[in-house]
N, C-alpha and C. Protein backbone atom coordinates (compact mmCIF):
# COMPACT_ATOMS: atom_id res chain seq x y z
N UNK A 1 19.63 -0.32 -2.18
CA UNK A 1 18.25 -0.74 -2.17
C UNK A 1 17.85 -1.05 -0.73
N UNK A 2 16.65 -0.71 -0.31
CA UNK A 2 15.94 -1.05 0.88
C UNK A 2 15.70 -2.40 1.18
N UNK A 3 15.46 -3.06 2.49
CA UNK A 3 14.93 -3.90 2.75
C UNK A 3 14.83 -4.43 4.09
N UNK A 4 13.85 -4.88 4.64
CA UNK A 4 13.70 -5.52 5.82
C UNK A 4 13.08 -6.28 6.04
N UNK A 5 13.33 -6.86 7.41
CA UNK A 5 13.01 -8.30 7.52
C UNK A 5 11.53 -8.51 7.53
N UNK A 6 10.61 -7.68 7.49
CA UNK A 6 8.96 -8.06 7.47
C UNK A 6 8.62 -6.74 6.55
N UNK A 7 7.78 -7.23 6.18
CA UNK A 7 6.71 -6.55 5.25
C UNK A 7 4.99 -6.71 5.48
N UNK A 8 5.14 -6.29 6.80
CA UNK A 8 3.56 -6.13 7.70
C UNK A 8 2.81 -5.49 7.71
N UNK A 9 2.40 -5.45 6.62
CA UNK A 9 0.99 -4.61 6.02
C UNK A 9 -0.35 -4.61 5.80
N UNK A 10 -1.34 -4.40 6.03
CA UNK A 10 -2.30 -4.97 5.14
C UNK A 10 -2.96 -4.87 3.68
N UNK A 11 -1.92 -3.79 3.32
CA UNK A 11 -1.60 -3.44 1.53
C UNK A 11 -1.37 -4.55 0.72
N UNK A 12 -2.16 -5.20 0.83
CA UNK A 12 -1.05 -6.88 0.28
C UNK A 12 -0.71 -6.34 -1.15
N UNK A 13 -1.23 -5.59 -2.11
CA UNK A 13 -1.23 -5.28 -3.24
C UNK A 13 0.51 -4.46 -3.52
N UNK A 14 1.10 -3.92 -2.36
CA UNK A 14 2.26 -3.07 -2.44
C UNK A 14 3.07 -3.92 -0.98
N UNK A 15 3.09 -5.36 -0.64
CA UNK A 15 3.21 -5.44 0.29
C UNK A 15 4.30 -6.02 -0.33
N UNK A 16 5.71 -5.70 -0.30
CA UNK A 16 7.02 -5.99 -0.35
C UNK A 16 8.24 -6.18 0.76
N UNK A 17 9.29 -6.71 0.50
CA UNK A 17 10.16 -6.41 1.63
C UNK A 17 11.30 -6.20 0.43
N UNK A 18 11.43 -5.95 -0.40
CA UNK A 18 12.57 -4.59 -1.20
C UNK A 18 12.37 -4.82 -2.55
N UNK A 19 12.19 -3.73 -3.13
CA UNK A 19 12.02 -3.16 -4.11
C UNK A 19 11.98 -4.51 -5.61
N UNK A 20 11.46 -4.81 -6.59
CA UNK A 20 11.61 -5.52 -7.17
C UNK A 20 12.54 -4.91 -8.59
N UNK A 21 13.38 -5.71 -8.97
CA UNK A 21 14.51 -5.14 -9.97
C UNK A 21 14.08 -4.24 -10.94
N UNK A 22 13.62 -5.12 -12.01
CA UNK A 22 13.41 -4.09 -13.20
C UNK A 22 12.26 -3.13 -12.99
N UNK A 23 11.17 -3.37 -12.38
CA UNK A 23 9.99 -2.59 -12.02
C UNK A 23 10.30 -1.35 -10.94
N UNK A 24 11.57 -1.37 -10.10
CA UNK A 24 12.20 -0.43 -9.47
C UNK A 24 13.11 0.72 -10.44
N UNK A 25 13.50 -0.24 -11.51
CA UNK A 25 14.31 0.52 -11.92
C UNK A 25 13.53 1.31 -12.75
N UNK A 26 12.81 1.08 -13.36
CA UNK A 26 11.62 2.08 -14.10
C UNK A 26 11.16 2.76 -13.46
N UNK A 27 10.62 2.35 -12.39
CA UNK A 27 10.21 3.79 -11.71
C UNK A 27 10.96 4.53 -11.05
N UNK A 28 12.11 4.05 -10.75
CA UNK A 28 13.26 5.32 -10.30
C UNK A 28 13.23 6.29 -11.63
N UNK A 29 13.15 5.76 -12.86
CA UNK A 29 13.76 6.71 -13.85
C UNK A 29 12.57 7.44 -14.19
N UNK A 30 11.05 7.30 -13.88
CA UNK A 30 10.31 7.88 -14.08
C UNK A 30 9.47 8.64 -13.14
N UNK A 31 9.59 8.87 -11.91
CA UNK A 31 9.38 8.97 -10.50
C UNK A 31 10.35 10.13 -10.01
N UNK A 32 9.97 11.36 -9.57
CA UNK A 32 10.83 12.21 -9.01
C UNK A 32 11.36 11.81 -7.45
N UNK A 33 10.54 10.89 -6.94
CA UNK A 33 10.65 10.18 -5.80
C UNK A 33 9.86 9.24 -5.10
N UNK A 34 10.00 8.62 -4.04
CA UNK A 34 9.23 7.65 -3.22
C UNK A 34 9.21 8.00 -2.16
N UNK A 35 8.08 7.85 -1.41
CA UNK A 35 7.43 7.85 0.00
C UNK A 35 7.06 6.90 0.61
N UNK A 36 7.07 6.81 1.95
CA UNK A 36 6.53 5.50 2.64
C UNK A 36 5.11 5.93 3.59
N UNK A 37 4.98 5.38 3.56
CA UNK A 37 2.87 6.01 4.69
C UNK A 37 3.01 4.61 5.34
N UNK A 38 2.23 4.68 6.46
CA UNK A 38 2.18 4.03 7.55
C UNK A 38 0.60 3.46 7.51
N UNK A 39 0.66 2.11 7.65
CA UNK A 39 -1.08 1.46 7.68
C UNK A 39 -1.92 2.43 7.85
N UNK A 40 -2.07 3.00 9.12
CA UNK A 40 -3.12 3.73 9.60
C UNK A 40 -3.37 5.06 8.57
N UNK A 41 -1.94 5.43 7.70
CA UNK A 41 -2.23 6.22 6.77
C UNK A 41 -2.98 5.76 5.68
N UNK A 42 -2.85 4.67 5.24
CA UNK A 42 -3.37 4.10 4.02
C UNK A 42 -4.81 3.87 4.00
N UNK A 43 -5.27 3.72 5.50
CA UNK A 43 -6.62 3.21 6.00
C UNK A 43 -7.40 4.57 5.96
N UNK A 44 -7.14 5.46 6.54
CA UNK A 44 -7.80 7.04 6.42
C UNK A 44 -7.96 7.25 5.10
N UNK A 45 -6.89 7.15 4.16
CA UNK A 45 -6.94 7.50 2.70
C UNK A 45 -8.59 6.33 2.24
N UNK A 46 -8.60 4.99 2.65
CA UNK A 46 -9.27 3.92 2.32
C UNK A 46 -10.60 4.64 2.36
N UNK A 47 -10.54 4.80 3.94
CA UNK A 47 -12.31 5.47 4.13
C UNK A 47 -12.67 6.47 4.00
N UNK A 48 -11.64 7.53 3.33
CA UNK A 48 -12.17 8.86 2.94
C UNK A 48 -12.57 8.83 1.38
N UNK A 49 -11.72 7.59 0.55
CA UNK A 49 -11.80 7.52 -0.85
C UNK A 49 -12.81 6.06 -1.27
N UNK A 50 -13.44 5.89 -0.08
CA UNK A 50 -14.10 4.47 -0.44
C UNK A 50 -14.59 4.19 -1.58
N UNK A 51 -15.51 5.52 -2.28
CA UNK A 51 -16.08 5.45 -3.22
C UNK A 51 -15.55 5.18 -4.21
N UNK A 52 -14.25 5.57 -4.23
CA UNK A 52 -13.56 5.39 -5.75
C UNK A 52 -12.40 4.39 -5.99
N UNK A 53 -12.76 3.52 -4.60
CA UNK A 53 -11.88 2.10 -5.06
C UNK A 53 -12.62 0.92 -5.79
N UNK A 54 -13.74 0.76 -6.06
CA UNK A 54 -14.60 0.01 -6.65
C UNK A 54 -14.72 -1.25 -5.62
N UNK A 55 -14.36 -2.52 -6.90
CA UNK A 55 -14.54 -3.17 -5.82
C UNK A 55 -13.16 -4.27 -6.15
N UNK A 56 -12.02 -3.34 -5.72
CA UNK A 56 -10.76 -3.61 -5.82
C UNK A 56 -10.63 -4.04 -4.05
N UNK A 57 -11.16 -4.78 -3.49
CA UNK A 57 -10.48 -5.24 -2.15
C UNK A 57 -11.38 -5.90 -1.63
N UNK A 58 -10.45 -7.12 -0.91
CA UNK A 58 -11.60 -8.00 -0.40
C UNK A 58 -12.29 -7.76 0.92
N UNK A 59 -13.42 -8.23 1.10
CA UNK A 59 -14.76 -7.92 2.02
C UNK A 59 -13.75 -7.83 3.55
N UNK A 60 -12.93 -8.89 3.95
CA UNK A 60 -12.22 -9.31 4.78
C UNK A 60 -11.50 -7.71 5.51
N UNK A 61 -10.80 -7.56 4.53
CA UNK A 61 -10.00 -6.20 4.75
C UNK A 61 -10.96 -4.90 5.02
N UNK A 62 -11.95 -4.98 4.11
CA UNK A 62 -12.66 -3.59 3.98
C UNK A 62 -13.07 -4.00 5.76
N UNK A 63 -13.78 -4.64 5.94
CA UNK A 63 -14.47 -4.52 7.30
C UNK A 63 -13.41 -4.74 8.46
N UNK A 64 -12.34 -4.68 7.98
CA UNK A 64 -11.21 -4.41 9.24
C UNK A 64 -10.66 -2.95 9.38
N UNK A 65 -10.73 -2.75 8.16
CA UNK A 65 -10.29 -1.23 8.04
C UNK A 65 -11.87 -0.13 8.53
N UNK A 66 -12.74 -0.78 8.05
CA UNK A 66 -14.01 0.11 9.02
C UNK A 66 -14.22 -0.08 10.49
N UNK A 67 -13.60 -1.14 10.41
CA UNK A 67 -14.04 -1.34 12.10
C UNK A 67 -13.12 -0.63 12.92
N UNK A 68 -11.96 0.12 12.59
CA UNK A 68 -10.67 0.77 13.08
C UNK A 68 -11.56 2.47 12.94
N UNK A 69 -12.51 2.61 12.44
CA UNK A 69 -12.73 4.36 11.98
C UNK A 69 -13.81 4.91 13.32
């Protein structure tokens, strides 16, 4: 299992530092695999898909992640 010493993200929603037990283990068995993306990846995905996150994130974040575009 993975893990390191920070988990510095601003994903707080997936923001871990290793994998959680039983919820890992389910998705290993249902998951052909896992990937990792990098903030600045997650943020492009943010403001290209703005429309279809609702209003799943707080004001705080959204206007940090626009102010980076």
């Amino acid at each position: 299992m993975m893990s390191s010493e920070k988990a510095e993200t601003f994903a707080d929603g997936i923001r871990v530092k290793a994998p959680a037990g039983f919820g890992f283990k389910v998705l290993q068995e249902g998951l052909s695999g896992f990937i990792t993306v990098s903030d600045s990846a997650i943020a492009e995905a943010l403001r290209t898909y703005l429309v279809l996150t609702g209003s799943n994130i707080d004001r705080a974040t959204l206007a940090a992640v626009l102010a980076d575009a």
